[in-house]
PDB file of N, CA and C in Angstrom:
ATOM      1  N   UNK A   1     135.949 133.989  45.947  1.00  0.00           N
ATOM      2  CA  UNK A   1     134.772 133.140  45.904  1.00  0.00           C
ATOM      3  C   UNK A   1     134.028 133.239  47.228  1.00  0.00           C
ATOM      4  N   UNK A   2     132.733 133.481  47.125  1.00  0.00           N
ATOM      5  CA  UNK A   2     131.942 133.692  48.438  1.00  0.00           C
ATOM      6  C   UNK A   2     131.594 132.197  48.790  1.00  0.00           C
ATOM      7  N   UNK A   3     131.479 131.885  49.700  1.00  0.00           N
ATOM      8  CA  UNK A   3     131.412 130.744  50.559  1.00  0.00           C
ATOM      9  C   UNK A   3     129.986 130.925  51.798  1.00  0.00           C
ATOM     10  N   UNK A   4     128.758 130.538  52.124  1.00  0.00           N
ATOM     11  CA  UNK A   4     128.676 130.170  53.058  1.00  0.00           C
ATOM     12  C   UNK A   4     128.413 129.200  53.978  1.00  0.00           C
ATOM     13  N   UNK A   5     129.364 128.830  55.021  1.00  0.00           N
ATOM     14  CA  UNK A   5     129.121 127.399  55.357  1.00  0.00           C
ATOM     15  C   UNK A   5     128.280 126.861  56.528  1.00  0.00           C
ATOM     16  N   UNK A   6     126.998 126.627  56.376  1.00  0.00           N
ATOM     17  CA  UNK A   6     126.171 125.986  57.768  1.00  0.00           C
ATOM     18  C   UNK A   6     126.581 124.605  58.218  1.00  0.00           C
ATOM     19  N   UNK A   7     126.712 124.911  59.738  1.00  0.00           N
ATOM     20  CA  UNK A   7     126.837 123.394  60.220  1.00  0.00           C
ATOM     21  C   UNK A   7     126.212 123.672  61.611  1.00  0.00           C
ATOM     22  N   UNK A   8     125.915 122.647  62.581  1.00  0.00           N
ATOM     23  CA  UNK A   8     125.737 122.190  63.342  1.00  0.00           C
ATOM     24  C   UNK A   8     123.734 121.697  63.642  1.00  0.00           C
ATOM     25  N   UNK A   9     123.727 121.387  62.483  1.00  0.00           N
ATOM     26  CA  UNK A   9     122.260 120.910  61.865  1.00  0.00           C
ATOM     27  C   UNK A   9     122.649 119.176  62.914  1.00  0.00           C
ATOM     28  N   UNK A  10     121.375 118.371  63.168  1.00  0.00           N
ATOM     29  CA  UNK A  10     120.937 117.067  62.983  1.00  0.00           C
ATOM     30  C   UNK A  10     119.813 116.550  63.843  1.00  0.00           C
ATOM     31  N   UNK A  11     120.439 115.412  64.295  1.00  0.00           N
ATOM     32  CA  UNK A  11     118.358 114.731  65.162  1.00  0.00           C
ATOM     33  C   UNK A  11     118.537 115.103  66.633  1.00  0.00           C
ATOM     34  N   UNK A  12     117.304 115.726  67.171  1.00  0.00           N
ATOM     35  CA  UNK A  12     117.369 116.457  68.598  1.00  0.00           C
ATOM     36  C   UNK A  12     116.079 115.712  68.863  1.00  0.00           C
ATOM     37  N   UNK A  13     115.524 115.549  70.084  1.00  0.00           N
ATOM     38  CA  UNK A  13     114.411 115.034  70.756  1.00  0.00           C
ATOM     39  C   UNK A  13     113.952 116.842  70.851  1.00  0.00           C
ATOM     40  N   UNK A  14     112.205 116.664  70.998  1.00  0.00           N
ATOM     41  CA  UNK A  14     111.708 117.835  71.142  1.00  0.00           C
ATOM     42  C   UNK A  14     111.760 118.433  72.385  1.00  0.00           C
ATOM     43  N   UNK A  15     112.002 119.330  72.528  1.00  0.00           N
ATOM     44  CA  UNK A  15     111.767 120.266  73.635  1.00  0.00           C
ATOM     45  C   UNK A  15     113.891 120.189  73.902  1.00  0.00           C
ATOM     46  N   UNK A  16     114.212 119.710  72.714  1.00  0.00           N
ATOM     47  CA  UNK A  16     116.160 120.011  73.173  1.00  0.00           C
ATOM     48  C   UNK A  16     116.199 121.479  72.056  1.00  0.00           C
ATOM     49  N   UNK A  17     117.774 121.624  72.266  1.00  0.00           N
ATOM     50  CA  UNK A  17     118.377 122.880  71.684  1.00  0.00           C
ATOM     51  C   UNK A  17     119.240 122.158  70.766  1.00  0.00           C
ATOM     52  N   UNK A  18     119.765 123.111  70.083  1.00  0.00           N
ATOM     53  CA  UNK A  18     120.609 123.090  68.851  1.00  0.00           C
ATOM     54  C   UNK A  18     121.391 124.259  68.973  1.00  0.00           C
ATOM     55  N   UNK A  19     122.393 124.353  67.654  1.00  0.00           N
ATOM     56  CA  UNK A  19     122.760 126.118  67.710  1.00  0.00           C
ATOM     57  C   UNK A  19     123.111 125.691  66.557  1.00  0.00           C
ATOM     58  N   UNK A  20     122.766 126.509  65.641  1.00  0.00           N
ATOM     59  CA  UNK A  20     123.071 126.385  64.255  1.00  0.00           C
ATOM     60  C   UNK A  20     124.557 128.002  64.071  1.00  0.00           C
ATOM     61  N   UNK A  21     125.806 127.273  63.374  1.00  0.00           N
ATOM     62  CA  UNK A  21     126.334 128.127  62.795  1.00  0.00           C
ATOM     63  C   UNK A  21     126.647 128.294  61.237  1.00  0.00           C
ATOM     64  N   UNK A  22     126.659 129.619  60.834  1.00  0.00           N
ATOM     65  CA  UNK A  22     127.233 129.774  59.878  1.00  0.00           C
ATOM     66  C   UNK A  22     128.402 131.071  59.271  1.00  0.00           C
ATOM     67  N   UNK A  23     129.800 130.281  58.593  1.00  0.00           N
ATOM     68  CA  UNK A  23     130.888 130.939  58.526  1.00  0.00           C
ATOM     69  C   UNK A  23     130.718 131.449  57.188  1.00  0.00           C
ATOM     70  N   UNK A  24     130.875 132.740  56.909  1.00  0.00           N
ATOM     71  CA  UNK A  24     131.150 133.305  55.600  1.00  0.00           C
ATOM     72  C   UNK A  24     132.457 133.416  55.167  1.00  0.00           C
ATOM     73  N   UNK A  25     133.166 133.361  53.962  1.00  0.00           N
ATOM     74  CA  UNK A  25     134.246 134.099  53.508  1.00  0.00           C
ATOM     75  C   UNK A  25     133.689 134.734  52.136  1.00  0.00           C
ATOM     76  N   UNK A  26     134.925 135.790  51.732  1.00  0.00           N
ATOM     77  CA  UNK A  26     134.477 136.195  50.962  1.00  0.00           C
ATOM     78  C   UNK A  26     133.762 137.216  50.405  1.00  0.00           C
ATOM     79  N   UNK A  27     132.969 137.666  51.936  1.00  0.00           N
ATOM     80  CA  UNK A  27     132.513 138.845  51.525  1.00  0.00           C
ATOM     81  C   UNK A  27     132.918 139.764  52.949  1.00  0.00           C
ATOM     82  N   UNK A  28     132.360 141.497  52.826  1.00  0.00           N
ATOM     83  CA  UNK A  28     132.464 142.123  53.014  1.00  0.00           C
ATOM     84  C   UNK A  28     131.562 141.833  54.772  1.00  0.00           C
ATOM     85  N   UNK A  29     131.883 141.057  55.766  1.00  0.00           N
ATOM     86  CA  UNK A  29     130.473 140.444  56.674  1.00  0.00           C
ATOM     87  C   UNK A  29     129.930 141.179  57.624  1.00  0.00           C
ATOM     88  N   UNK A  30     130.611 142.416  58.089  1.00  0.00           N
ATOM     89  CA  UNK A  30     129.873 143.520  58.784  1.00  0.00           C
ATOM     90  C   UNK A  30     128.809 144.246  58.100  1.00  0.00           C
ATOM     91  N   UNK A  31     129.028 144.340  56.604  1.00  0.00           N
ATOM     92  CA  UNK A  31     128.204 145.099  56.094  1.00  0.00           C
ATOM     93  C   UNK A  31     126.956 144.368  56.066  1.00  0.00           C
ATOM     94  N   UNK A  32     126.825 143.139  55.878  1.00  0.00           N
ATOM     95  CA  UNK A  32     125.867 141.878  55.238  1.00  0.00           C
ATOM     96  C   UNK A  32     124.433 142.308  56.467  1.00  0.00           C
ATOM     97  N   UNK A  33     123.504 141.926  56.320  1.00  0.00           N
ATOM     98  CA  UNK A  33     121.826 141.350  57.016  1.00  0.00           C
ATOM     99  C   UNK A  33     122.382 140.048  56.785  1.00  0.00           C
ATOM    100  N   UNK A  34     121.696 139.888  58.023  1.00  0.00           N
ATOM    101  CA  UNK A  34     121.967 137.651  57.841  1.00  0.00           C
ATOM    102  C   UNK A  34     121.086 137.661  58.201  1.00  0.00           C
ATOM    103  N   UNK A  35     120.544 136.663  57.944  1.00  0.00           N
ATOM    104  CA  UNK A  35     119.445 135.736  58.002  1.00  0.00           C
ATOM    105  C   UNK A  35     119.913 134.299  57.740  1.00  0.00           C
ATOM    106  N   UNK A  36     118.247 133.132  58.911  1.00  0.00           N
ATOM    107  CA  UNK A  36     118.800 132.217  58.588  1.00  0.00           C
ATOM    108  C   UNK A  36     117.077 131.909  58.349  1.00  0.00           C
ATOM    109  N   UNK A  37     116.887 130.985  56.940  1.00  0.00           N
ATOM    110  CA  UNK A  37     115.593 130.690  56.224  1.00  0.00           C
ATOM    111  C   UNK A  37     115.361 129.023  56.705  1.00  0.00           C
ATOM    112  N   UNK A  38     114.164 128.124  56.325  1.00  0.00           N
ATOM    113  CA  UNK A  38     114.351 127.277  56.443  1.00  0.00           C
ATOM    114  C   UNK A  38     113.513 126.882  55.867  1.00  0.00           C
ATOM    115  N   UNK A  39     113.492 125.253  55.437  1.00  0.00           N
ATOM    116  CA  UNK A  39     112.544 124.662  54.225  1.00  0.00           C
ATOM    117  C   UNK A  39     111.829 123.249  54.571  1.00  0.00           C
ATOM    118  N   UNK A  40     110.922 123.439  55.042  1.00  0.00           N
ATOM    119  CA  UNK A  40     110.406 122.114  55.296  1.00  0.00           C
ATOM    120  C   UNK A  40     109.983 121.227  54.329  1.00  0.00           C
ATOM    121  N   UNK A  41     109.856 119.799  54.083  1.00  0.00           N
ATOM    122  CA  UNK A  41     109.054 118.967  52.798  1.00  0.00           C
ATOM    123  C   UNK A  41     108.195 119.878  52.445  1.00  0.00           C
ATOM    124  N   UNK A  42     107.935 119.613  51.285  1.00  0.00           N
ATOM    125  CA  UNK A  42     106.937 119.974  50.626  1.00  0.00           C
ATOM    126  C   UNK A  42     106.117 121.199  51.085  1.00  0.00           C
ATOM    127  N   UNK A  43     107.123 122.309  52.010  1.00  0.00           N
ATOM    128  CA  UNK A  43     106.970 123.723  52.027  1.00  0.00           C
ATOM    129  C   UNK A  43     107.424 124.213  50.898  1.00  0.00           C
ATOM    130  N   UNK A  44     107.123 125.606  51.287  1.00  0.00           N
ATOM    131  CA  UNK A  44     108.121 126.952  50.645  1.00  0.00           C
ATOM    132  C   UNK A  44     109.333 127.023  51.947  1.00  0.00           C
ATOM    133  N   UNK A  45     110.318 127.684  51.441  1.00  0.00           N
ATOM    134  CA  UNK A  45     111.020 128.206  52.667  1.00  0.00           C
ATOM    135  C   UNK A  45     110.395 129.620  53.183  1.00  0.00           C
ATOM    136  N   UNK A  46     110.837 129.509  54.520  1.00  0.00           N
ATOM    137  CA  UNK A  46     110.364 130.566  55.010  1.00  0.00           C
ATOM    138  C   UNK A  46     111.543 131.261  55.947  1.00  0.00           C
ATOM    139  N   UNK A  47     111.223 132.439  56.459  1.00  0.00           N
ATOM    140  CA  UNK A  47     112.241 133.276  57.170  1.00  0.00           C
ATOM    141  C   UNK A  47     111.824 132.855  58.312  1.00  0.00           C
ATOM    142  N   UNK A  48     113.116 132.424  59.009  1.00  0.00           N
ATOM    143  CA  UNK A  48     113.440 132.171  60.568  1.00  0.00           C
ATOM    144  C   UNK A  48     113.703 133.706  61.370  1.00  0.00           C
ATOM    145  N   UNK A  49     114.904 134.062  60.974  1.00  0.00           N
ATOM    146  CA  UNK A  49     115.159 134.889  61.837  1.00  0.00           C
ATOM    147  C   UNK A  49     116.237 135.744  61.297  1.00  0.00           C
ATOM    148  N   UNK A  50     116.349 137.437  61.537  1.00  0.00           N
ATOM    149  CA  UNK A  50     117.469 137.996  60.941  1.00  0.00           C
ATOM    150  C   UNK A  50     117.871 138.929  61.624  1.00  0.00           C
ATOM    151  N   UNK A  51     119.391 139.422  61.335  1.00  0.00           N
ATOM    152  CA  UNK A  51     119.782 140.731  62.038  1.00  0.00           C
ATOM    153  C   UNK A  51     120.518 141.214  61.238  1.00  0.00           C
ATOM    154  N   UNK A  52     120.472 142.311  61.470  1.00  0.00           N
ATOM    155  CA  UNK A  52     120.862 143.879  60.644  1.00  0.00           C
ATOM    156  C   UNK A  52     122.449 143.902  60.901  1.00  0.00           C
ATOM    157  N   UNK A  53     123.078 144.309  60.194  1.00  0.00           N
ATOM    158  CA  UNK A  53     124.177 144.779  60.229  1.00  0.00           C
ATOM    159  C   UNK A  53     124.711 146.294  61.437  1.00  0.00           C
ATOM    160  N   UNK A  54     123.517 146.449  62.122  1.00  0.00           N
ATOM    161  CA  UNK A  54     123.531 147.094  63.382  1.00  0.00           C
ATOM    162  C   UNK A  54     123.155 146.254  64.634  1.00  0.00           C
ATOM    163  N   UNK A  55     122.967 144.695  64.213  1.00  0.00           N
ATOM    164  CA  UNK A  55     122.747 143.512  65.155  1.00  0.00           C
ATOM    165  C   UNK A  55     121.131 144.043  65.391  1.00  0.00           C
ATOM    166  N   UNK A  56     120.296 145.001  64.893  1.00  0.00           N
ATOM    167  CA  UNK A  56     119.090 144.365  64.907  1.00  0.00           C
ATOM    168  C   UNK A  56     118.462 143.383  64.916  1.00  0.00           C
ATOM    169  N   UNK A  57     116.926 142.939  65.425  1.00  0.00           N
ATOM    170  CA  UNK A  57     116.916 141.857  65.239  1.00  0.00           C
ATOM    171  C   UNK A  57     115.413 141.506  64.978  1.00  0.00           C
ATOM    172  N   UNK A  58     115.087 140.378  64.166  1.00  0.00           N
ATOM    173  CA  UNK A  58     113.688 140.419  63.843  1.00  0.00           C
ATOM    174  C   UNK A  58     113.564 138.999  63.638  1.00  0.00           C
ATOM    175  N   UNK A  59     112.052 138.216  64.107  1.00  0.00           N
ATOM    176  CA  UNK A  59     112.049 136.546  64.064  1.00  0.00           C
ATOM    177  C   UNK A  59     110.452 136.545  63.295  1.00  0.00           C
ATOM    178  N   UNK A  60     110.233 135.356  63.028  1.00  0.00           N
ATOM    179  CA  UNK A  60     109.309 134.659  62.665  1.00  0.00           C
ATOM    180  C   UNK A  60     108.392 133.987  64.134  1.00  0.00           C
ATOM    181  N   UNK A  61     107.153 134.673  64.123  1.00  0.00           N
ATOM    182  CA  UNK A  61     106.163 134.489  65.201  1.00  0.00           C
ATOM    183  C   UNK A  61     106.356 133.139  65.288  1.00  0.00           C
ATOM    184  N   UNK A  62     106.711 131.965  65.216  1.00  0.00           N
ATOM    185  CA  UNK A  62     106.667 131.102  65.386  1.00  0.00           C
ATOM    186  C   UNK A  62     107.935 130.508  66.170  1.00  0.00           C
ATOM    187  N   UNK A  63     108.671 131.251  66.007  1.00  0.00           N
ATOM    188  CA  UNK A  63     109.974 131.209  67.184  1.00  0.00           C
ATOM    189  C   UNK A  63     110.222 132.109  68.226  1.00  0.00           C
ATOM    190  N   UNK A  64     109.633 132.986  67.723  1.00  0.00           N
ATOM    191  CA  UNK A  64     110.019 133.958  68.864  1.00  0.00           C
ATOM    192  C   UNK A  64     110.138 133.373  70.398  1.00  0.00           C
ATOM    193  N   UNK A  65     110.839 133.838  71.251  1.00  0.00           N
ATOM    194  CA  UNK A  65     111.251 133.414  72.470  1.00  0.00           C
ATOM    195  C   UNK A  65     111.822 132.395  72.961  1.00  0.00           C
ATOM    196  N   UNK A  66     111.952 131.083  71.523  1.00  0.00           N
ATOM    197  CA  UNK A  66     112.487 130.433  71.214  1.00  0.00           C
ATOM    198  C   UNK A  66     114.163 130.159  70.666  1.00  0.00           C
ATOM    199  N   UNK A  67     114.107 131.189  69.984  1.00  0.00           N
ATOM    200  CA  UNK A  67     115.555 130.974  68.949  1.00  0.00           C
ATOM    201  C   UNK A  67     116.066 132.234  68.945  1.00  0.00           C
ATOM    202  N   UNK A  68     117.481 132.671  68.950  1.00  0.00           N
ATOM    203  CA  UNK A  68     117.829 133.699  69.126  1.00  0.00           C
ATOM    204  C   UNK A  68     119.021 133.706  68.139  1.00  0.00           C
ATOM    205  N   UNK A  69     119.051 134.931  67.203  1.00  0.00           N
ATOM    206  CA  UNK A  69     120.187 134.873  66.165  1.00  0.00           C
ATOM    207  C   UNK A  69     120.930 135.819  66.675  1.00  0.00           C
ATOM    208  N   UNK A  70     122.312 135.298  66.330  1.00  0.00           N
ATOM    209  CA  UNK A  70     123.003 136.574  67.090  1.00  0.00           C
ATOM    210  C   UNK A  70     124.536 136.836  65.997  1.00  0.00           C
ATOM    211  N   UNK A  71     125.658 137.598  65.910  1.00  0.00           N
ATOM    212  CA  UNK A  71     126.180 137.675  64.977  1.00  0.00           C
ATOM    213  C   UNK A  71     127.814 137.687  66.098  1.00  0.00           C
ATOM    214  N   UNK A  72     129.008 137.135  64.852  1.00  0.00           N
ATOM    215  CA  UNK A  72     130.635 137.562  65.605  1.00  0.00           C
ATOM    216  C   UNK A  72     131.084 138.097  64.011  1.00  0.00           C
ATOM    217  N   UNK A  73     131.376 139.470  64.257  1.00  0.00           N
ATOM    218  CA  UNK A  73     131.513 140.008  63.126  1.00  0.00           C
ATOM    219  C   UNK A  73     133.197 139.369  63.051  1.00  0.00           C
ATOM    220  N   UNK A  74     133.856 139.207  64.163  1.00  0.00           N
ATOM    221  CA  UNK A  74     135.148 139.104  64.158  1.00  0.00           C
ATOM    222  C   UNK A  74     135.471 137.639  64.039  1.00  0.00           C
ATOM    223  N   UNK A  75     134.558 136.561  64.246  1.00  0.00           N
ATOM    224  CA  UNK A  75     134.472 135.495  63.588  1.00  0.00           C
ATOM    225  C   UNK A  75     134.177 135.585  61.872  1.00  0.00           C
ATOM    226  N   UNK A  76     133.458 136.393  61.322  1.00  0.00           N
ATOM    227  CA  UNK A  76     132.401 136.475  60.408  1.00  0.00           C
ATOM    228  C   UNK A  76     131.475 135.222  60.265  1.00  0.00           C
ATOM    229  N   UNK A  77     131.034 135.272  61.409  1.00  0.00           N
ATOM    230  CA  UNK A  77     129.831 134.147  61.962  1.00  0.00           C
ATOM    231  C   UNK A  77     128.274 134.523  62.576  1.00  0.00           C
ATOM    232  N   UNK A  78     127.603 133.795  61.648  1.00  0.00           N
ATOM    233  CA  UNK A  78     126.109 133.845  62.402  1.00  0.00           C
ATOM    234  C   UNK A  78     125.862 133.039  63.425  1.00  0.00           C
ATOM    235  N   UNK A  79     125.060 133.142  63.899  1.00  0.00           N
ATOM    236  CA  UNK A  79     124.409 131.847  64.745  1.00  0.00           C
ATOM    237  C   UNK A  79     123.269 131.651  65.404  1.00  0.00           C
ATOM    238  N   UNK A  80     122.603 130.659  65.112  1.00  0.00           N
ATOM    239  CA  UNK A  80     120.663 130.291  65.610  1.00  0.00           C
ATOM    240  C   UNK A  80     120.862 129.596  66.302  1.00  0.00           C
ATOM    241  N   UNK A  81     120.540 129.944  67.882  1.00  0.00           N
ATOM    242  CA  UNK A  81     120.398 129.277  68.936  1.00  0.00           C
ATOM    243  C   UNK A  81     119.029 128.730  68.887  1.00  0.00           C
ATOM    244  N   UNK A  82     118.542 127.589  68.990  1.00  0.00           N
ATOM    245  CA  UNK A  82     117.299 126.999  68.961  1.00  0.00           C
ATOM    246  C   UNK A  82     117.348 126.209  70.323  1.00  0.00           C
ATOM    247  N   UNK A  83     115.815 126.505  70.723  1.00  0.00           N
ATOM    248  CA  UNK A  83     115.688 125.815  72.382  1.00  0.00           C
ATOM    249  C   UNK A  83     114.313 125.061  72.232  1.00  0.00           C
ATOM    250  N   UNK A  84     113.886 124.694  73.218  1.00  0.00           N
ATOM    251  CA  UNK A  84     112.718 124.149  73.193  1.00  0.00           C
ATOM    252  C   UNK A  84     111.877 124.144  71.721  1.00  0.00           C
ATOM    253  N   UNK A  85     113.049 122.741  71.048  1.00  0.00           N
ATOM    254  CA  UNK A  85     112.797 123.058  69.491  1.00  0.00           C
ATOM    255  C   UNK A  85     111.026 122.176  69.515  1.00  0.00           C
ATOM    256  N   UNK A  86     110.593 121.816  68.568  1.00  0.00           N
ATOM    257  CA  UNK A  86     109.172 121.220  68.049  1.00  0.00           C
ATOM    258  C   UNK A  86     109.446 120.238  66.852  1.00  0.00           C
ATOM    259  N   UNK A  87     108.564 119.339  67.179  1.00  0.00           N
ATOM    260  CA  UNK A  87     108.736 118.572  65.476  1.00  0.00           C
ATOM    261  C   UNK A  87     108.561 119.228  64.589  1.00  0.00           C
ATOM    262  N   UNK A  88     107.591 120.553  64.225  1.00  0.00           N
ATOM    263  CA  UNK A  88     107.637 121.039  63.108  1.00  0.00           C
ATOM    264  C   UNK A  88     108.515 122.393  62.832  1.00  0.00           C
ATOM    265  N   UNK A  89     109.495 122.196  63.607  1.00  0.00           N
ATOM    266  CA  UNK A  89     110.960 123.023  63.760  1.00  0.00           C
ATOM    267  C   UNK A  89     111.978 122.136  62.601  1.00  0.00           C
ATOM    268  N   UNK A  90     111.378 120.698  62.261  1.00  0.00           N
ATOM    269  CA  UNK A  90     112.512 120.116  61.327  1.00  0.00           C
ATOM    270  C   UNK A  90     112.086 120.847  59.657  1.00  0.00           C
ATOM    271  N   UNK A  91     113.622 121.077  59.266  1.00  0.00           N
ATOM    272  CA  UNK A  91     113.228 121.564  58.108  1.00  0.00           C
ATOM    273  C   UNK A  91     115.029 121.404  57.901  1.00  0.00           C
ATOM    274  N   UNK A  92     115.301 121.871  56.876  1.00  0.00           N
ATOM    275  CA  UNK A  92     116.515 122.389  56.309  1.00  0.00           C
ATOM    276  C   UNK A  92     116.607 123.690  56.740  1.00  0.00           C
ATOM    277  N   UNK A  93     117.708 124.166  57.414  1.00  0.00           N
ATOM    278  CA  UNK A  93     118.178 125.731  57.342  1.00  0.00           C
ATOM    279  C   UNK A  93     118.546 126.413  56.554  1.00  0.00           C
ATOM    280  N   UNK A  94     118.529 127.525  56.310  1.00  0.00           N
ATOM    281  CA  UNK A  94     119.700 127.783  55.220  1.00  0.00           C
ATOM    282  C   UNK A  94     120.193 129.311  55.799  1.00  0.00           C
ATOM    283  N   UNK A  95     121.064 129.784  55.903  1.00  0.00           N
ATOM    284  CA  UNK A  95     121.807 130.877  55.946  1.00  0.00           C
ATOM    285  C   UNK A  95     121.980 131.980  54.642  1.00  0.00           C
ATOM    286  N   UNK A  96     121.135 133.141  55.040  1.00  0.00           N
ATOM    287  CA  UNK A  96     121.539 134.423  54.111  1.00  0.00           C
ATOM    288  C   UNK A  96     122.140 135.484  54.424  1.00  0.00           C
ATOM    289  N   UNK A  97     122.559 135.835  53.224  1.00  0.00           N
ATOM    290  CA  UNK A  97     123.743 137.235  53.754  1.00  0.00           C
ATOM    291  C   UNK A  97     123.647 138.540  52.406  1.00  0.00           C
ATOM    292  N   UNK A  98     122.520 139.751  52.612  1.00  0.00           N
ATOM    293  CA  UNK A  98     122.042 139.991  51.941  1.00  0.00           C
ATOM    294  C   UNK A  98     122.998 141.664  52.377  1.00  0.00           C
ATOM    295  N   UNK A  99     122.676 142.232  50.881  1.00  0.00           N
ATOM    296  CA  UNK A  99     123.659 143.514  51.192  1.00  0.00           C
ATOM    297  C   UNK A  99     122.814 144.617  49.535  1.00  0.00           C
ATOM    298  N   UNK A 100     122.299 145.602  50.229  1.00  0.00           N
ATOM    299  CA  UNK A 100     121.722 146.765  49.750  1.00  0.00           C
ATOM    300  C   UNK A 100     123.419 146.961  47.916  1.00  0.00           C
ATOM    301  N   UNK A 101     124.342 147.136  49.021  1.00  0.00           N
ATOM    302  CA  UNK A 101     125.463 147.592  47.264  1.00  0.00           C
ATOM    303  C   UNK A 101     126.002 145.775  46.885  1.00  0.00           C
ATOM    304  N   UNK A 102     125.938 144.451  47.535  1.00  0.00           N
ATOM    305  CA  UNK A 102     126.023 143.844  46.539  1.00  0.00           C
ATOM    306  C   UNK A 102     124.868 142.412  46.856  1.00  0.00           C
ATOM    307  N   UNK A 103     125.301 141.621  45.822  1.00  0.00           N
ATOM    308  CA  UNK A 103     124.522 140.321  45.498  1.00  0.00           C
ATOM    309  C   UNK A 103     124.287 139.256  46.771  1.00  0.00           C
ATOM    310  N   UNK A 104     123.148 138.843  47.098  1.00  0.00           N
ATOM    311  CA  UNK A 104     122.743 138.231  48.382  1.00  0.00           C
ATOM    312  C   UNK A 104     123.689 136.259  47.545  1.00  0.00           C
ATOM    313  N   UNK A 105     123.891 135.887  49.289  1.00  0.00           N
ATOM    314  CA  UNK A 105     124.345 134.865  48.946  1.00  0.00           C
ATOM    315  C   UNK A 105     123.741 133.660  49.665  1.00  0.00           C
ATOM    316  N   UNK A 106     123.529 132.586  49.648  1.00  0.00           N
ATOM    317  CA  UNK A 106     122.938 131.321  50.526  1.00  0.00           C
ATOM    318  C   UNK A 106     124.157 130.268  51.016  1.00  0.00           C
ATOM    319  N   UNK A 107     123.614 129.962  51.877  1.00  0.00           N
ATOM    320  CA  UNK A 107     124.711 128.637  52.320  1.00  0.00           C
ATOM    321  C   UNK A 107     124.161 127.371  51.049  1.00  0.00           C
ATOM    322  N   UNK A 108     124.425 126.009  51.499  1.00  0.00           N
ATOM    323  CA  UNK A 108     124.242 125.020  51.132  1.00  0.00           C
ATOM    324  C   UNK A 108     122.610 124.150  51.771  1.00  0.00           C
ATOM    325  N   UNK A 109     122.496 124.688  53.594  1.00  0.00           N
ATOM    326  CA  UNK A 109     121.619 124.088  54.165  1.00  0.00           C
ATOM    327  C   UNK A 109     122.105 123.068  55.189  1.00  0.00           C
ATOM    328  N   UNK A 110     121.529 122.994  56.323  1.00  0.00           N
ATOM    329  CA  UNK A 110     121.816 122.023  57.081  1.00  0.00           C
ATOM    330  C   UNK A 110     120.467 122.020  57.624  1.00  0.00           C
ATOM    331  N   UNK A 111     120.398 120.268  57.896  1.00  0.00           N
ATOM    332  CA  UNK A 111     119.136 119.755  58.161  1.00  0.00           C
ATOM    333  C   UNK A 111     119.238 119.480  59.528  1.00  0.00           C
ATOM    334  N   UNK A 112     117.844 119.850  60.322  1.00  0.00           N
ATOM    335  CA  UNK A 112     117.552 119.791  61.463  1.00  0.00           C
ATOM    336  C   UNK A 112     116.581 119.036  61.457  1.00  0.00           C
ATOM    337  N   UNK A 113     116.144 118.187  62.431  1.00  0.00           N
ATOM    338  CA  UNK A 113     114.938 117.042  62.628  1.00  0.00           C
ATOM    339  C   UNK A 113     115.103 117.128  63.980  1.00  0.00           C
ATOM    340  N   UNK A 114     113.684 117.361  64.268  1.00  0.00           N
ATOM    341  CA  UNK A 114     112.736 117.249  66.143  1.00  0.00           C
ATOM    342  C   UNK A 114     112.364 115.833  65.822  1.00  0.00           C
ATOM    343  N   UNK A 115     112.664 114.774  66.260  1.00  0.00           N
ATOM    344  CA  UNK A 115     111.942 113.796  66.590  1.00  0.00           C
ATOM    345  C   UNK A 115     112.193 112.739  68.029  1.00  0.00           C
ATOM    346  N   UNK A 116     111.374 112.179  68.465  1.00  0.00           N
ATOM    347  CA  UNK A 116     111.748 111.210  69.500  1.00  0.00           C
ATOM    348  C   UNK A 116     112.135 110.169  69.118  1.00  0.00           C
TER     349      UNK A 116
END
């Protein structure tokens, strides 16, 4: 059973950090692209930030220099460092783990809120 589990979501004052992780089991996790998406009210979700299974790495103009995803293959762990977050940084996260030979999978979500 594939599993992925986000945690370290909750309420930060703006301009603090966070680090969002997420643990996979279950699958194959060197091979995987991760990504971590996120969903604000009455958005769409959108792509935060992802890296390649060669630890490439690619963000959403709106974080850049901000948030940094980085991977422990030997954990089989992601992780979104978020810094000088923004109120409109609150959204739900969600964690993906997408793979060319099999089926992409999502976490559950963990919620982040910028507020004072």
């Amino acid at each position: 059973q594939v599993q992925l589990v986000e945690s370290g979501g909750g309420l930060v004052q703006p301009g603090g950090s966070l680090r969002l992780s997420c643990t996979a089991s279950g699958i194959i996790f060197s091979i995987y692209g991760l990504g971590w998406y996120r969903q604000a009210p009455g958005k769409q979700r959108e792509l935060v930030a992802v890296i390649t299974s060669g630890s490439r790495t690619n963000y959403a103009d709106s974080v850049k220099g901000r948030f940094t995803i980085s991977r422990d293959n030997a954990k089989n762990t992601v992780y979104l460092q978020m810094n000088s977050l923004k109120p409109e940084d609150t959204a739900v996260y969600y964690c993906h783990a997408n793979s060319a030979q099999y089926p992409e999978h999502w976490g559950q979500g963990t919620l982040v809120t910028i507020a004072s």
